[in-house]
Protein backbone atom coordinates (compact mmCIF):
# COMPACT_ATOMS: atom_id res chain seq x y z
CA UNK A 1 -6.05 29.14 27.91
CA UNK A 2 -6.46 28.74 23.94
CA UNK A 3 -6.95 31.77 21.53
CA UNK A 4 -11.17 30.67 21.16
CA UNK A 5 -11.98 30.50 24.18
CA UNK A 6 -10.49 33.90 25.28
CA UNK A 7 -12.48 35.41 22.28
CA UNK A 8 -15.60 33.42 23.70
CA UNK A 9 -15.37 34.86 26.74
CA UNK A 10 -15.54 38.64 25.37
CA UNK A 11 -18.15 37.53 22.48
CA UNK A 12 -20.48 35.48 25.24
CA UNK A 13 -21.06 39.33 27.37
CA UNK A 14 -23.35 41.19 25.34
CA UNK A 15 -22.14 44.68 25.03
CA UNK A 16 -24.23 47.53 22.89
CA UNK A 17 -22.92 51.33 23.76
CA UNK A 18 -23.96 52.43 27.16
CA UNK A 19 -24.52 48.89 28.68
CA UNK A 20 -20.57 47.64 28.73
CA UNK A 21 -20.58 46.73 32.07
CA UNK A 22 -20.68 42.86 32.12
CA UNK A 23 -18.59 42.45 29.76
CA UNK A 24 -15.92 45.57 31.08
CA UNK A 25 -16.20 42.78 34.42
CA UNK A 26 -15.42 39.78 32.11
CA UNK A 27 -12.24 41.42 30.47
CA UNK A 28 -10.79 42.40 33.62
CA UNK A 29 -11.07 38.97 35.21
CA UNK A 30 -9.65 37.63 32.25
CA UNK A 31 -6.71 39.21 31.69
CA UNK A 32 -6.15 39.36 35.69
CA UNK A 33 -6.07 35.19 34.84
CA UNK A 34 -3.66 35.97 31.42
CA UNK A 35 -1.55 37.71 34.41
CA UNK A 36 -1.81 41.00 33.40
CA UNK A 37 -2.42 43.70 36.23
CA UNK A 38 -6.35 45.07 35.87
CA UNK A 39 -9.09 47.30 36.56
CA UNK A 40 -11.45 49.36 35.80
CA UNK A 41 -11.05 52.98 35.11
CA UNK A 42 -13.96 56.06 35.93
CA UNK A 43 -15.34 56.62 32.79
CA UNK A 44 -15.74 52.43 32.80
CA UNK A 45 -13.16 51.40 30.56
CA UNK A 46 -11.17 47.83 31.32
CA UNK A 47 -7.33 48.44 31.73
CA UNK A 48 -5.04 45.60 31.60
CA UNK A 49 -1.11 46.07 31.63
CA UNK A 50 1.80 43.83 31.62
CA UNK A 51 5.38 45.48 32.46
CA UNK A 52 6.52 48.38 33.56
CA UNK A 53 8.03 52.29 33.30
CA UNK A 54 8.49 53.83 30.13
CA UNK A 55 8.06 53.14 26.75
CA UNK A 56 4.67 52.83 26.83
CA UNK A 57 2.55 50.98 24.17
CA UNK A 58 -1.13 51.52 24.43
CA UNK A 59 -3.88 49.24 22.47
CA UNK A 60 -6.54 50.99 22.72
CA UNK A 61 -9.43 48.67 21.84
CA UNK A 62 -13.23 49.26 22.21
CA UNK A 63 -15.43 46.30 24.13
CA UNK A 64 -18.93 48.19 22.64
CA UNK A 65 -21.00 46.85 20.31
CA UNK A 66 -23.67 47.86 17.88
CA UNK A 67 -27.33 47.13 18.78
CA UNK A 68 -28.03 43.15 17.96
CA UNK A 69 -27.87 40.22 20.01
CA UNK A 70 -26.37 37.24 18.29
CA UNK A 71 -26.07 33.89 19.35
CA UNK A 72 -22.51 32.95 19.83
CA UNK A 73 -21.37 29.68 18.07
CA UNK A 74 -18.32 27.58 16.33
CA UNK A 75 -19.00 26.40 13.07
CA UNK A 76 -15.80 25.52 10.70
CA UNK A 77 -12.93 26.99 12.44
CA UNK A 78 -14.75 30.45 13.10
CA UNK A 79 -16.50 31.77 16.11
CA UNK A 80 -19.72 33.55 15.02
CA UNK A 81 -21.27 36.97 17.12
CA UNK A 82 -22.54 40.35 17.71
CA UNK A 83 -18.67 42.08 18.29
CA UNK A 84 -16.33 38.55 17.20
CA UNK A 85 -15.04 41.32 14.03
CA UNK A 86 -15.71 45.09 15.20
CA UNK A 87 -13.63 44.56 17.88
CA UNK A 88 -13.72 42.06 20.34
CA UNK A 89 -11.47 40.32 17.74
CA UNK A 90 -8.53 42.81 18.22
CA UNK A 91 -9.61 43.32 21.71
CA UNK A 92 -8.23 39.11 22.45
CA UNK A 93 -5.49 39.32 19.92
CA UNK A 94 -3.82 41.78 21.95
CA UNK A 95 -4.57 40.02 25.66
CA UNK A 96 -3.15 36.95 23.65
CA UNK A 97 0.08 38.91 22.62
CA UNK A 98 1.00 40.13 25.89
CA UNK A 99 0.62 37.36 28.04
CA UNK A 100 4.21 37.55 29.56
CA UNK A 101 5.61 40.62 28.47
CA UNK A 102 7.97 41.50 30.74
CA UNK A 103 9.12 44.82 29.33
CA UNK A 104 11.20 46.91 28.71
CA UNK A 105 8.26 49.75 29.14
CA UNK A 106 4.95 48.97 29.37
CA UNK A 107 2.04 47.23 27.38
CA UNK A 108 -1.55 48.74 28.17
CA UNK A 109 -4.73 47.30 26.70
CA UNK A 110 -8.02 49.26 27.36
CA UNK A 111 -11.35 48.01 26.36
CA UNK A 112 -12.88 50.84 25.95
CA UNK A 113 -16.52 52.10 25.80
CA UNK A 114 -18.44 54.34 23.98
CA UNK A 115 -16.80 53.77 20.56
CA UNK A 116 -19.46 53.32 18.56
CA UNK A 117 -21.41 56.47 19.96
CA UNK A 118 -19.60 59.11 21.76
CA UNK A 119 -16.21 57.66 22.37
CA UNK A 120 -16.80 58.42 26.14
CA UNK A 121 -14.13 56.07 27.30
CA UNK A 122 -11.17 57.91 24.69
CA UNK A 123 -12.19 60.89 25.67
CA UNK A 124 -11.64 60.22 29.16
CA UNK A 125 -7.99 58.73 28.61
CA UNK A 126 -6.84 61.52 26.38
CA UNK A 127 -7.28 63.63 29.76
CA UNK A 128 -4.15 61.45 31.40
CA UNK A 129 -0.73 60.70 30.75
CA UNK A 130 0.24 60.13 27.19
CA UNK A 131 1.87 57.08 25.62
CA UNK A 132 5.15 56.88 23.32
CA UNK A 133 2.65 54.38 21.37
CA UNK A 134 -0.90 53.25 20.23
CA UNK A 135 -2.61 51.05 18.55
CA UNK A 136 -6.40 50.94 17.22
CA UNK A 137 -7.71 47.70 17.84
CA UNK A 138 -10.05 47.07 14.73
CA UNK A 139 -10.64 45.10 12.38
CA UNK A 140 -7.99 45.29 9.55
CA UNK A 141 -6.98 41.24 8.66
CA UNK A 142 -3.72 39.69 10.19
CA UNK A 143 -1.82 41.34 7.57
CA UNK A 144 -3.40 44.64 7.03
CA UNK A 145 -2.76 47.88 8.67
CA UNK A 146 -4.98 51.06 8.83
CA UNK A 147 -2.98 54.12 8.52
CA UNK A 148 -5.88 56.81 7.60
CA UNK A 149 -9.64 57.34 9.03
CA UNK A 150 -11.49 59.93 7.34
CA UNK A 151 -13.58 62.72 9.49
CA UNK A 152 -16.80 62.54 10.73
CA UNK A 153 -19.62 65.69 10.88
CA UNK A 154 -22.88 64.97 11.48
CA UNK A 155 -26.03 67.19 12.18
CA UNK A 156 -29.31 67.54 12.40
CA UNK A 157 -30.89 70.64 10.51
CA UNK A 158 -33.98 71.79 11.09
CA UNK A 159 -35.86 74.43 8.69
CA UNK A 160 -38.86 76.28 10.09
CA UNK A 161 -41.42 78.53 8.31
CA UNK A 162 -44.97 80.24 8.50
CA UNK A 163 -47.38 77.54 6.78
CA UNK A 164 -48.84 78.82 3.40
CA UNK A 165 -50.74 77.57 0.68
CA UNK A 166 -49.62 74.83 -0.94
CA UNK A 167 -50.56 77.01 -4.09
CA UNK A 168 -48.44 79.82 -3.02
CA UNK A 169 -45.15 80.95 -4.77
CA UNK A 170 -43.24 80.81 -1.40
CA UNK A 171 -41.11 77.62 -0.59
CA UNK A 172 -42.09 75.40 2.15
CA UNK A 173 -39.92 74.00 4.78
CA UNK A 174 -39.40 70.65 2.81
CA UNK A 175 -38.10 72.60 -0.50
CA UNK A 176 -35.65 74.99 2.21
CA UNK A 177 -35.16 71.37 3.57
CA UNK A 178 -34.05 69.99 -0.11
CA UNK A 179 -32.45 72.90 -1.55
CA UNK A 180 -29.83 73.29 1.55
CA UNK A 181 -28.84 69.32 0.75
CA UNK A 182 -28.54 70.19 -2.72
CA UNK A 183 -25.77 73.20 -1.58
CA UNK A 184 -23.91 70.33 0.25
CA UNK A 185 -23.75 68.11 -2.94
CA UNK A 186 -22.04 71.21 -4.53
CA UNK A 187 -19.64 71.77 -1.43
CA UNK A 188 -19.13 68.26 -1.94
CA UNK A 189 -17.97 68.32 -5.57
CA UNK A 190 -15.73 71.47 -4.91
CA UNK A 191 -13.84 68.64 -2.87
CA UNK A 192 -13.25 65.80 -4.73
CA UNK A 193 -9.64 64.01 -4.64
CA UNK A 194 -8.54 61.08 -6.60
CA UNK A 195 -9.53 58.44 -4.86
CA UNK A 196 -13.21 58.31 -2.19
CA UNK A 197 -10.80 58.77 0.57
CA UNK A 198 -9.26 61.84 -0.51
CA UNK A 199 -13.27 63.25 -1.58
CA UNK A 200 -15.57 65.17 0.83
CA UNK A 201 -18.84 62.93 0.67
CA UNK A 202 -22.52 63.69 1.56
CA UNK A 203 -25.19 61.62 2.75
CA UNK A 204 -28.82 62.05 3.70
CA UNK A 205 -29.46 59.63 6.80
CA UNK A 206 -32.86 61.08 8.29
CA UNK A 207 -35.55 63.14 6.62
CA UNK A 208 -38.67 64.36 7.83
CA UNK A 209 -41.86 67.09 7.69
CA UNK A 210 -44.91 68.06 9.37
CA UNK A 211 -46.57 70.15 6.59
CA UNK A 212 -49.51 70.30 8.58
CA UNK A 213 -48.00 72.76 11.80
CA UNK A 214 -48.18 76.85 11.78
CA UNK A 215 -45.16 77.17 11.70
CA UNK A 216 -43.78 74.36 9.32
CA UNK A 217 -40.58 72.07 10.20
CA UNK A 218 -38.89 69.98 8.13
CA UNK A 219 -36.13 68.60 9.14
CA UNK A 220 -32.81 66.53 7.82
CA UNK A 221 -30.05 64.61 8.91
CA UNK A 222 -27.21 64.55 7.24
CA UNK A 223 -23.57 62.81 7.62
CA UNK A 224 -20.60 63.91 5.52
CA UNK A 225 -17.16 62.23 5.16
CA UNK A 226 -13.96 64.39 5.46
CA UNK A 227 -10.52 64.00 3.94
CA UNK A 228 -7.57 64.62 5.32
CA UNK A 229 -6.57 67.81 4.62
CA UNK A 230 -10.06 69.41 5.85
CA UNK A 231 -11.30 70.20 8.89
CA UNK A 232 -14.88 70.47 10.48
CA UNK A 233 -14.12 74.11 10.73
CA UNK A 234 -13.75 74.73 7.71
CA UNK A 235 -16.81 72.68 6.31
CA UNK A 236 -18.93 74.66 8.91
CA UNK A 237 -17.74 77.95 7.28
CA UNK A 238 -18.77 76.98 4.15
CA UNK A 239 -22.19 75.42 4.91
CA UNK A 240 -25.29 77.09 2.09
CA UNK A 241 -26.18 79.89 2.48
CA UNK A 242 -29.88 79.91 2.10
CA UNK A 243 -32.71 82.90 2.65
CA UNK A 244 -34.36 80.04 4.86
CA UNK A 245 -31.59 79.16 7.35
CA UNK A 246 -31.51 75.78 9.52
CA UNK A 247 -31.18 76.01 13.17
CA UNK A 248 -28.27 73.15 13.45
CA UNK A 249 -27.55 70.58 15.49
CA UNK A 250 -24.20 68.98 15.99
CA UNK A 251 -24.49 65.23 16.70
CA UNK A 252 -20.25 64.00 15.68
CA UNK A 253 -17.73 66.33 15.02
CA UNK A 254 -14.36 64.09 14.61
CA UNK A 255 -11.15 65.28 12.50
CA UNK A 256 -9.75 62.76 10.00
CA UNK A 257 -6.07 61.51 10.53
CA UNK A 258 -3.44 59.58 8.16
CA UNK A 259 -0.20 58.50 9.12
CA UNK A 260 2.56 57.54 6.91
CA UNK A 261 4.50 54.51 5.80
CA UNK A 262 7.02 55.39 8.01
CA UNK A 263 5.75 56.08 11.11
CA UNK A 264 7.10 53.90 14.04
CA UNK A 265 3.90 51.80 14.66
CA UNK A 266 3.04 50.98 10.80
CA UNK A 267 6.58 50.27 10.94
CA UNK A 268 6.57 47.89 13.42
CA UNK A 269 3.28 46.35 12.59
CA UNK A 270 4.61 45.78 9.01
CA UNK A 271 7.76 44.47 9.81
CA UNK A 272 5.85 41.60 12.12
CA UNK A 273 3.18 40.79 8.64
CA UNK A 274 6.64 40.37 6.91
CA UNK A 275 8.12 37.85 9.22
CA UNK A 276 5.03 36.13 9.99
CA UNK A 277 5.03 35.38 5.86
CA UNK A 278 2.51 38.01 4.70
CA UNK A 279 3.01 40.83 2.43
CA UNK A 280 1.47 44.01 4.47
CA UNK A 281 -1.38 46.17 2.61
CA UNK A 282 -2.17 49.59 4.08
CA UNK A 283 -5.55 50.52 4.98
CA UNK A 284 -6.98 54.31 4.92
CA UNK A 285 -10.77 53.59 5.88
CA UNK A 286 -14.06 56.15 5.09
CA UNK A 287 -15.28 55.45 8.97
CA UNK A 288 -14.06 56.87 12.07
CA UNK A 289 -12.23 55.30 14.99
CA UNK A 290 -11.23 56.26 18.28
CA UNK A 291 -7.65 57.07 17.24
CA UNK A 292 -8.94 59.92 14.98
CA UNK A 293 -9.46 61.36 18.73
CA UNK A 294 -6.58 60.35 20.38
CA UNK A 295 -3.86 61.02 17.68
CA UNK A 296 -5.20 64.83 17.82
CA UNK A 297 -5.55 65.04 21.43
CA UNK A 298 -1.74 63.62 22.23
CA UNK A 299 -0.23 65.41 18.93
CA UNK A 300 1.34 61.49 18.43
CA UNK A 301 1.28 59.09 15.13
CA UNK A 302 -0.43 55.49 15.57
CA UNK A 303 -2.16 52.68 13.41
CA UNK A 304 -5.31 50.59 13.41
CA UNK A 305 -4.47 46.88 13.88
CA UNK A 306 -7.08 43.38 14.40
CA UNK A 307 -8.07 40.35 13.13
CA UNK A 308 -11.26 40.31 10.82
CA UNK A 309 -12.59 41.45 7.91
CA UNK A 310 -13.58 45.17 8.47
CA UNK A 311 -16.65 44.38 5.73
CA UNK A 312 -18.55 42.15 8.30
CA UNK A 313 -18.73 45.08 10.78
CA UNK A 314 -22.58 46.17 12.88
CA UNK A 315 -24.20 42.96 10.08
CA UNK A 316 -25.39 39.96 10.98
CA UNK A 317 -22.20 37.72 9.13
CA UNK A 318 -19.79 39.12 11.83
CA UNK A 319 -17.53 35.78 11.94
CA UNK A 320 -13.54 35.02 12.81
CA UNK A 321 -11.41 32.61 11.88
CA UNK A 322 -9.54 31.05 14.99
CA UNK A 323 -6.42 30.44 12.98
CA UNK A 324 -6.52 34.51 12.08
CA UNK A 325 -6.31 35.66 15.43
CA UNK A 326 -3.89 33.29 16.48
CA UNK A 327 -1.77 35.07 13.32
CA UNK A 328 -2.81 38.26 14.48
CA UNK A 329 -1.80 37.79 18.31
CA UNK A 330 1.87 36.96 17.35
CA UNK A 331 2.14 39.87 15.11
CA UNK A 332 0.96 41.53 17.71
CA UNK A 333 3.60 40.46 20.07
CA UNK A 334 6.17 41.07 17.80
CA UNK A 335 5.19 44.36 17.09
CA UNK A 336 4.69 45.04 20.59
CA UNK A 337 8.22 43.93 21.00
CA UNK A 338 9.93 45.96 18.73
CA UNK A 339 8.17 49.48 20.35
CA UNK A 340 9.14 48.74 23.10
CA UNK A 341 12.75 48.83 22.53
CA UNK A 342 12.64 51.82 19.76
CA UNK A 343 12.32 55.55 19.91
CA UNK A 344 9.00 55.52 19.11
CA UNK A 345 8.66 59.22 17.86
CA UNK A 346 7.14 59.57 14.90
CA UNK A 347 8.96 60.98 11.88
CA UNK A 348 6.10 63.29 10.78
CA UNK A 349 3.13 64.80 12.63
CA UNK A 350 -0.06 62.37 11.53
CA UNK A 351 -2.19 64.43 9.07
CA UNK A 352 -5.46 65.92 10.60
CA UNK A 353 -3.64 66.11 14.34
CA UNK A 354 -3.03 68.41 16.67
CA UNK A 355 -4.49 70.51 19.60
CA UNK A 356 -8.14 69.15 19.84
């Protein structure tokens, strides 16, 4: 079976968060035909393995989608669709890469669900047996590697007040509303870094107000970015302090994590760019992922590894070169490979891990 048509055959089953199920079905008949051993797990995720015993090397991929049905088409050398980039992409290179292995350990591919909401089906693995090794499958280009995913808080606040006179000295609900965001600006620019990964950012994602109520509401959404280095906890200590406070909401709550250069996966990974004739570039992203979760849950190192450009993810221009995930699927393999016959301890805890 050629590289396009197994990425066809993931693209073709539509798959937004919380309707995975056709397309869970299509991956496990596919790699049962790639020979791999597969199934589906409870929480819904497709498992494929190849090999067996100990090391294992898990890619944990995601087969969820954003909202957005695309048709799926050729056109130059690229397949076009909702998912081809962010992360059905990854998801084939890595059924293409272990077609065959034989071992020694074991290679484990999950198509997971839930990524793009709740991460449902990482939450559910981190509950089992953990591996000597993962892998992230998304988007990062056949010769890239993502080492670093910032954190992830994200809440709905909600400001409530007896209604007034609009010619009255007191505040409404919408000025509590916009003077709270304004205290999260300044939180933000207590933590700025050098660079927007290093940088606590803030944004404003939902706003809204029904003046007309006894009592008023007003209420925000709001989403801010986390470095390394600084955990939900402490942002939530730290929130304004207003006279009006919010009643809050958590909708995310994820913990950034960074690896280093050294680390047994980006070492591997990079070492397969290198033979394959490409000159590695390291990755440390502003989104989230599900290894953010699973590093800190299994207290292990990992990397974020797939075909595509990682600008093209949830629009409408998600495209993929054939010819880049054939690249990517031999890295892949090589990388795959070389875990398997290494300690694959890391040398360093990944930042932004430990006990969840």
């Amino acid at each position: 079976m050629d590289e396009g048509a197994v990425l066809e055959r993931l693209v073709a089953r539509y798959s937004p968060s919380g309707h995975e199920g056709p397309a869970v079905a299509e991956f496990v008949r596919l790699a049962r035909e790639l020979g791999y051993r597969s199934r589906v797990d409870r929480a819904g995720n497709g498992i494929a393995e190849a090999g067996r015993g100990r090391p294992t090397t898990l890619f944990l991929g995601h087969i969820d989608t954003v909202e957005g049905r695309r048709r799926v088409r050729h056109a130059r050398g690229r397949l076009h669709g909702r998912g081809v980039v962010d992360a059905k992409g990854a998801l084939a290179a890595a059924l293409l890469a272990g077609r065959g292995f034989a071992g020694p350990g074991t290679f484990r591919i999950v198509a997971a669900v839930g990524e793009e909401t709740d991460s449902r089906g990482a939450r559910h693995l981190v509950r089992g047996s953990r591996p000597d090794a993962v892998i992230a499958g998304e988007p990062s280009g056949w010769d890239g590697v993502t080492i670093g995913y910032k954190g992830d808080l994200r809440f709905e606040a909600t400001f409530e007040r007896p209604r007034t006179h609009w010619s009255s000295p007191f505040p409404t609900a919408s000025d509590a509303a916009l003077d709270w965001v304004q205290g999260l600006r300044t939180l933000a620019r207590d933590h700025q870094g050098p660079s927007p990964f290093r940088s606590l950012t803030v944004k404003v994602v939902g706003l809204s107000s029904d003046p007309g109520t006894d009592p008023e509401l007003a209420r925000t959404m709001v989403d801010l970015r986390l470095p390394p280095g600084l955990s939900t906890e402490e942002v939530l200590e730290r929130l304004p302090a207003t006279p009006l406070r919010p009643r809050l909401q958590i909708l995310a709550r994820v913990e950034a994590t960074e690896v280093g250069r050294t680390d047994p996966v980006v070492v591997a990974l990079t070492s397969a760019i290198r033979d394959a004739g490409g000159q590695p570039t390291l990755w440390r992203r502003a989104g989230t992922s599900d290894l953010n979760l699973v590093t800190r849950a299994w207290g292990i190192g990992g990397a974020a590894y797939g075909p595509g450009d990682a600008r093209l993810d949830h629009t409408d221009r998600e495209a993929l070169s054939i010819a880049e995930l054939s690249r990517a699927a031999a890295v892949l393999r090589q990388a795959v490979e070389r875990l398997a016959r290494s300690d694959c301890r890391p040398a360093t805890p990944p930042r932004g891990a430990g006990a969840p």
